[in-house]
C-alpha atoms as a PDB file:
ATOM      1  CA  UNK A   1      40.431 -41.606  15.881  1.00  0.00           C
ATOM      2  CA  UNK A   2      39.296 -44.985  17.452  1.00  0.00           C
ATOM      3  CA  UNK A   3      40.901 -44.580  20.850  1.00  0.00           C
ATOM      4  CA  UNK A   4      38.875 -40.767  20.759  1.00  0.00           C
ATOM      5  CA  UNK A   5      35.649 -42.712  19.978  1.00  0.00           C
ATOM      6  CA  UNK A   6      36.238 -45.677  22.640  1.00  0.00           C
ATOM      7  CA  UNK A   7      36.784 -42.411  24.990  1.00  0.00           C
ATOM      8  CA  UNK A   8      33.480 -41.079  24.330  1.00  0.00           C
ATOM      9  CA  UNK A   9      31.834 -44.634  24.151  1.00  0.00           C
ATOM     10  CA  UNK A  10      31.008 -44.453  20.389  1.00  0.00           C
ATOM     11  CA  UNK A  11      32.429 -47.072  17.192  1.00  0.00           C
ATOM     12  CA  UNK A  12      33.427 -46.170  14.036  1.00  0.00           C
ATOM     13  CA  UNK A  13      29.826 -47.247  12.997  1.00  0.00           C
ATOM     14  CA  UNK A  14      27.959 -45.081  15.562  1.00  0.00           C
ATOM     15  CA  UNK A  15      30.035 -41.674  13.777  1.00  0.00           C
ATOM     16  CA  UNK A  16      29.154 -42.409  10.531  1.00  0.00           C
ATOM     17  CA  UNK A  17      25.474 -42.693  11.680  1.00  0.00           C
ATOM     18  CA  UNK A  18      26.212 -39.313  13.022  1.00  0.00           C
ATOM     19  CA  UNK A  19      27.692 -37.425  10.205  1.00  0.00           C
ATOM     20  CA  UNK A  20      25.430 -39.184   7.721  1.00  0.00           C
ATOM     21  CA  UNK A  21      22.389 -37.415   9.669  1.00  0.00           C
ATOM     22  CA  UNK A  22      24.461 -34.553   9.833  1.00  0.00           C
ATOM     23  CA  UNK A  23      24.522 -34.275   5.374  1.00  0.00           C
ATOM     24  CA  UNK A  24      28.367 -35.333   5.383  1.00  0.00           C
ATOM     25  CA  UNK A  25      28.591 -38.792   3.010  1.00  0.00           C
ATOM     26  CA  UNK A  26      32.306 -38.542   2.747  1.00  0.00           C
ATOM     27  CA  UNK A  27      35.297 -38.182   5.639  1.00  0.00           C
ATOM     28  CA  UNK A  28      37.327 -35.492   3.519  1.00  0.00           C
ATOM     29  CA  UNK A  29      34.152 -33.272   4.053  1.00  0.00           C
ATOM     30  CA  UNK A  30      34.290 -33.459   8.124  1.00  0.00           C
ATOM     31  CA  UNK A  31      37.135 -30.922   9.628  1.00  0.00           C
ATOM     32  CA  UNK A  32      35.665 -31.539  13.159  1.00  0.00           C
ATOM     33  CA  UNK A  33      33.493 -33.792  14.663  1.00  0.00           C
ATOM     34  CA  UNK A  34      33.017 -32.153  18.360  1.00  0.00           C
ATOM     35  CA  UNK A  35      30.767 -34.193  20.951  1.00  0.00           C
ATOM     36  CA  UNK A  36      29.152 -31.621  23.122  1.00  0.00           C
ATOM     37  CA  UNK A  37      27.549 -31.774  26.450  1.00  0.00           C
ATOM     38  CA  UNK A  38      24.441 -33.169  27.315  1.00  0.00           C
ATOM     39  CA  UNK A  39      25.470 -36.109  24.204  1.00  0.00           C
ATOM     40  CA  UNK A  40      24.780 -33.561  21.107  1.00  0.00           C
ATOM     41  CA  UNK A  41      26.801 -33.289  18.570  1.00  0.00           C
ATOM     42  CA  UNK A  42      28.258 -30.377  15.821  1.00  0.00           C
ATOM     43  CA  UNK A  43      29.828 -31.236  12.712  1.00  0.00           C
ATOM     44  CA  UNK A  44      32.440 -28.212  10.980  1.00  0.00           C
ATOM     45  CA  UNK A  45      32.932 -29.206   7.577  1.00  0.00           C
ATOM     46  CA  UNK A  46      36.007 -27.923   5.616  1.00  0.00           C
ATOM     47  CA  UNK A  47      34.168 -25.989   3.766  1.00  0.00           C
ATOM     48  CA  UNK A  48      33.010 -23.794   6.541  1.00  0.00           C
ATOM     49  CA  UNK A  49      36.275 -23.693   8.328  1.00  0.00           C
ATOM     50  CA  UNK A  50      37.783 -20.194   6.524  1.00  0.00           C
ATOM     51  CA  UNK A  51      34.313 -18.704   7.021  1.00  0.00           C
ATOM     52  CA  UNK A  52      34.225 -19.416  10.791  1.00  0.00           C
ATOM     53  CA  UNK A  53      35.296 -17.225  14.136  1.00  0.00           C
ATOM     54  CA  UNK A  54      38.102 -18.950  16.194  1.00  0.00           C
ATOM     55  CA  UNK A  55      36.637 -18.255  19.458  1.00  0.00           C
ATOM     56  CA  UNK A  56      34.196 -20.546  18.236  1.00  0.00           C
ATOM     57  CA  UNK A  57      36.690 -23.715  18.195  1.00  0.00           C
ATOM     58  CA  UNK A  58      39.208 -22.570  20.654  1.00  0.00           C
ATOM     59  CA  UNK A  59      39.992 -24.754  23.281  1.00  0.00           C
ATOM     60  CA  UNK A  60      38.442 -28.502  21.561  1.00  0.00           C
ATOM     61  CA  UNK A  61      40.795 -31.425  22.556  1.00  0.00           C
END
């Protein structure tokens, strides 16, 4: 995980800003953090992951 937020220019402390304002208070919750263009970000939860259409998350490295 740290060597994918160096990459993206981010610390550990910057992500939990992120999924805290995103409603997620605990890792376990967060299946996929993806950082999008234009510097916004989505949050999957494991929750939503059975309900969700693979196209949508096809092709995130």
């Amino acid at each position: 995980m740290t060597s994918e937020l160096r990459g993206a220019g981010l610390t550990k402390d910057d992500l939990y800003a992120l999924l805290r304002e995103h409603g997620v208070l605990t890792l376990d919750d967060a299946h996929l953090v993806i950082f999008e263009q234009r510097g916004r970000v989505s949050i999957i939860r494991k929750a939503d992951v059975r309900e969700s259409e693979p196209e949508l998350i096809r092709n995130i490295h």
